[in-house]
C-alpha atoms as a PDB file:
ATOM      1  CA  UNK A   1    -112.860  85.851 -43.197  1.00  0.00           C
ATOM      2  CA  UNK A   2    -112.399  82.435 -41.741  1.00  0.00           C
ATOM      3  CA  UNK A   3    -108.226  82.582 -43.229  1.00  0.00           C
ATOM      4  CA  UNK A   4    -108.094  85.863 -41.531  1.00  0.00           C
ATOM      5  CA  UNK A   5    -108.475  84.848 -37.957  1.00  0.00           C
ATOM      6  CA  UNK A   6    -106.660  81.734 -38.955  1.00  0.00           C
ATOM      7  CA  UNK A   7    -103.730  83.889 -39.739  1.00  0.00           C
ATOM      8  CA  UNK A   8    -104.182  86.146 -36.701  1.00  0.00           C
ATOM      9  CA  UNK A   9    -104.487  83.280 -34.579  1.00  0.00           C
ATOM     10  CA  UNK A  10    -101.234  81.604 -35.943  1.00  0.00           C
ATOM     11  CA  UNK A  11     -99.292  85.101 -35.424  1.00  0.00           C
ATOM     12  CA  UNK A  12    -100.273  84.835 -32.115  1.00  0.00           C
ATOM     13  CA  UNK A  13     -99.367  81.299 -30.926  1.00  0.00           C
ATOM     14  CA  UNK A  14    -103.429  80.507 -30.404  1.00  0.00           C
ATOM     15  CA  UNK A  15    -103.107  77.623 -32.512  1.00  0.00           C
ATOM     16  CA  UNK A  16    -100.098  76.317 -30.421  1.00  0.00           C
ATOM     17  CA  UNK A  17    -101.312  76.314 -27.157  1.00  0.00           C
ATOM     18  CA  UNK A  18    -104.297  74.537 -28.611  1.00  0.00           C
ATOM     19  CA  UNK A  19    -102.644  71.755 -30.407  1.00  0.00           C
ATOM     20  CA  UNK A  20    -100.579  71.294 -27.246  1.00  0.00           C
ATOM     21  CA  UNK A  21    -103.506  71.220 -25.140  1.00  0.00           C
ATOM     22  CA  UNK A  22    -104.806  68.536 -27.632  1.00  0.00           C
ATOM     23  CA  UNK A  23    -101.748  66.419 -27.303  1.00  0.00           C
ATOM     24  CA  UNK A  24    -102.169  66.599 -23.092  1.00  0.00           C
ATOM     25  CA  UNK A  25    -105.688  65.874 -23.788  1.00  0.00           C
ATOM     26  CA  UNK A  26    -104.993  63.024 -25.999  1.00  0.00           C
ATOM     27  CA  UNK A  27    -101.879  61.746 -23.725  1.00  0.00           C
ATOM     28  CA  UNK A  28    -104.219  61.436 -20.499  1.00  0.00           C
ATOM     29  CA  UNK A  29    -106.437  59.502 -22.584  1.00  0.00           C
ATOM     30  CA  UNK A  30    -104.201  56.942 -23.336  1.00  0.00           C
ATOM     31  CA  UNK A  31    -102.836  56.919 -20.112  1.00  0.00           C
ATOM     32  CA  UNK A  32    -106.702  56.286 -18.797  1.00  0.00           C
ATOM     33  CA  UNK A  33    -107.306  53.775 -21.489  1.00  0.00           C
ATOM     34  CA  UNK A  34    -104.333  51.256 -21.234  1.00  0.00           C
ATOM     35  CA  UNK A  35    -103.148  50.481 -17.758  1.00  0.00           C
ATOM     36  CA  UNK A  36    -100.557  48.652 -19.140  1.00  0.00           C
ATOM     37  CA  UNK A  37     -98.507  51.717 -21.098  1.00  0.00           C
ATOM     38  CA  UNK A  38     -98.877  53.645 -18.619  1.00  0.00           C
ATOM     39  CA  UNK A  39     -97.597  51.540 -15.950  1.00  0.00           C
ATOM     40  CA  UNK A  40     -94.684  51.066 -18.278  1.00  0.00           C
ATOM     41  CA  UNK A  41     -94.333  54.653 -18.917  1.00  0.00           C
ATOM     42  CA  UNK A  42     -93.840  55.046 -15.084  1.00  0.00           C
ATOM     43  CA  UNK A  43     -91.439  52.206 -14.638  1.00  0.00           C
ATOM     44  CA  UNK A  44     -89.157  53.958 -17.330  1.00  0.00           C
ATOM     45  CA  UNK A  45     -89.777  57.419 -16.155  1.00  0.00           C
ATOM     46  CA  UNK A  46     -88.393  56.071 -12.844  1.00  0.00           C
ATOM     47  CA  UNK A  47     -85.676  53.746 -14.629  1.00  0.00           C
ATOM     48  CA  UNK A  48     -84.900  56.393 -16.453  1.00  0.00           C
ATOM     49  CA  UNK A  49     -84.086  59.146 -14.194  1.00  0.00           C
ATOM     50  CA  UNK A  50     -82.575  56.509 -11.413  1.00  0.00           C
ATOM     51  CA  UNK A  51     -79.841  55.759 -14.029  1.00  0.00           C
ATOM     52  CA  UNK A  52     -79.582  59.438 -15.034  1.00  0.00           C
ATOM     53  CA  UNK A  53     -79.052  60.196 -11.400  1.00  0.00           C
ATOM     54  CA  UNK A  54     -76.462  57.256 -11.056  1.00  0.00           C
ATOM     55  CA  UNK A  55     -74.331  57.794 -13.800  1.00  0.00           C
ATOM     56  CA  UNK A  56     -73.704  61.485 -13.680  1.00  0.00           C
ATOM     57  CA  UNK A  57     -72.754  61.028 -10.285  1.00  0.00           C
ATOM     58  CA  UNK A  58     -70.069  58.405 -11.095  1.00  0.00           C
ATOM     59  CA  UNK A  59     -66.733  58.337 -10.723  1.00  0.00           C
ATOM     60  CA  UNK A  60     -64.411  56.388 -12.498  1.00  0.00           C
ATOM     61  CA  UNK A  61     -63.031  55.162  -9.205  1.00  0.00           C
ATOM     62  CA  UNK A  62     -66.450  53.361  -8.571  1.00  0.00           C
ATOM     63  CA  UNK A  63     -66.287  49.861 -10.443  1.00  0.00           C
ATOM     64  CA  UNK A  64     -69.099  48.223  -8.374  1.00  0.00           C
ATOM     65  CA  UNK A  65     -71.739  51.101 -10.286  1.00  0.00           C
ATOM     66  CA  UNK A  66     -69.947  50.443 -13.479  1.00  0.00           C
ATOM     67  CA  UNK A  67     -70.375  46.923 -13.185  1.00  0.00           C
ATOM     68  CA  UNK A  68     -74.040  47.040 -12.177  1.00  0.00           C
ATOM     69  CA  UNK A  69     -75.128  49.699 -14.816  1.00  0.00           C
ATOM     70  CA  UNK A  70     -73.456  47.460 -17.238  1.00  0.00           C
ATOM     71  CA  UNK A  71     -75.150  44.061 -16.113  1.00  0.00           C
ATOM     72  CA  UNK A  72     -78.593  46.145 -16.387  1.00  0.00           C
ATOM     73  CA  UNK A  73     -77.905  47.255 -19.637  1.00  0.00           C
ATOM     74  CA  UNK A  74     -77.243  43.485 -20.927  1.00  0.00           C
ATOM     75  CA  UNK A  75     -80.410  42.762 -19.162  1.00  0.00           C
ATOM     76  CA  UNK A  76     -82.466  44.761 -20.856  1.00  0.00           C
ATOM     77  CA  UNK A  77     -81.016  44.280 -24.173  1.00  0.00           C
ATOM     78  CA  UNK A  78     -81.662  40.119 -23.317  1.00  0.00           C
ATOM     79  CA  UNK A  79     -85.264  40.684 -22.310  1.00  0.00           C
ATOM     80  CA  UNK A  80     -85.469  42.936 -25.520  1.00  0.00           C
ATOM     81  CA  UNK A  81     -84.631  40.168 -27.791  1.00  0.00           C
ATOM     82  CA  UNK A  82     -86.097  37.516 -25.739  1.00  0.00           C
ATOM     83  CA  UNK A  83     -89.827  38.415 -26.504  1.00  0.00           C
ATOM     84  CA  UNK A  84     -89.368  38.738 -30.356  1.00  0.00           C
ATOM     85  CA  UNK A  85     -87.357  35.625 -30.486  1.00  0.00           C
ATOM     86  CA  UNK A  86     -89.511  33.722 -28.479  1.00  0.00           C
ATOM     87  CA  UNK A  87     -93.119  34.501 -30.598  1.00  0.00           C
ATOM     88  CA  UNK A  88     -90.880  33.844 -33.792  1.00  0.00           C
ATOM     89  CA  UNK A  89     -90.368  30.219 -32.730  1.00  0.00           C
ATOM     90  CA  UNK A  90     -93.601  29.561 -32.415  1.00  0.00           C
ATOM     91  CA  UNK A  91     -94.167  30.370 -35.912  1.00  0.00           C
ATOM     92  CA  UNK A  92     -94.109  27.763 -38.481  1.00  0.00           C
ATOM     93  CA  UNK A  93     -91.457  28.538 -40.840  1.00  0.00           C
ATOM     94  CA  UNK A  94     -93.379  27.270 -43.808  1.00  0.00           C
ATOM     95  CA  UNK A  95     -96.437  29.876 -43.160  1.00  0.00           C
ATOM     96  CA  UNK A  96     -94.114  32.880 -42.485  1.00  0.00           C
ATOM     97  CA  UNK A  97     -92.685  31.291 -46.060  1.00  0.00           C
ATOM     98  CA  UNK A  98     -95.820  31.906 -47.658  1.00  0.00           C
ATOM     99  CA  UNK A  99     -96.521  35.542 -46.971  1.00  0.00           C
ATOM    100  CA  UNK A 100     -93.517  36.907 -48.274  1.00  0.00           C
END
């Protein structure tokens, strides 16, 4: 009996709009638990669809917003590799030696 309504519920997209309810469920949890992702998640919402915005409405006449997209982009990618690299040197290279 219990596989029946399983199988009726799957045919009609029950079990869908409850797993997606679980994953909004879930998502405003995290959000609630950890300031800290979800300020992030705001600051690249908004990063995200600022540059969106900016770079479909370029022209290739416009070097100043070519430029500056650019010089953002090599910012980020510094910062990205600044963090790692910067908790690897504090590692002694004889104990990351050992665990591998």
């Amino acid at each position: 009996m219990k596989n029946i309504k399983e199988a009726c519920r799957d045919v009609r997209g029950v079990n869908t709009i409850e797993n997606a309810l679980q994953d909004v469920r879930f998502g405003l949890r995290m959000l609630v638990k950890r300031p800290g992702f979800t300020a992030m998640a705001v600051v690249s919402l908004a990063v995200g669809i600022g540059l969106n915005s900016t770079l479909f409405g370029l022209s290739p006449a416009d070097p100043p917003t070519i430029l500056g997209s650019s010089l953002l982009v090599i910012a980020v990618a510094l910062l990205a590799g600044y963090f790692p690299a910067r908790r690897a040197i504090r590692i002694d290279p004889m104990t990351a030696l050992r665990y591998e």
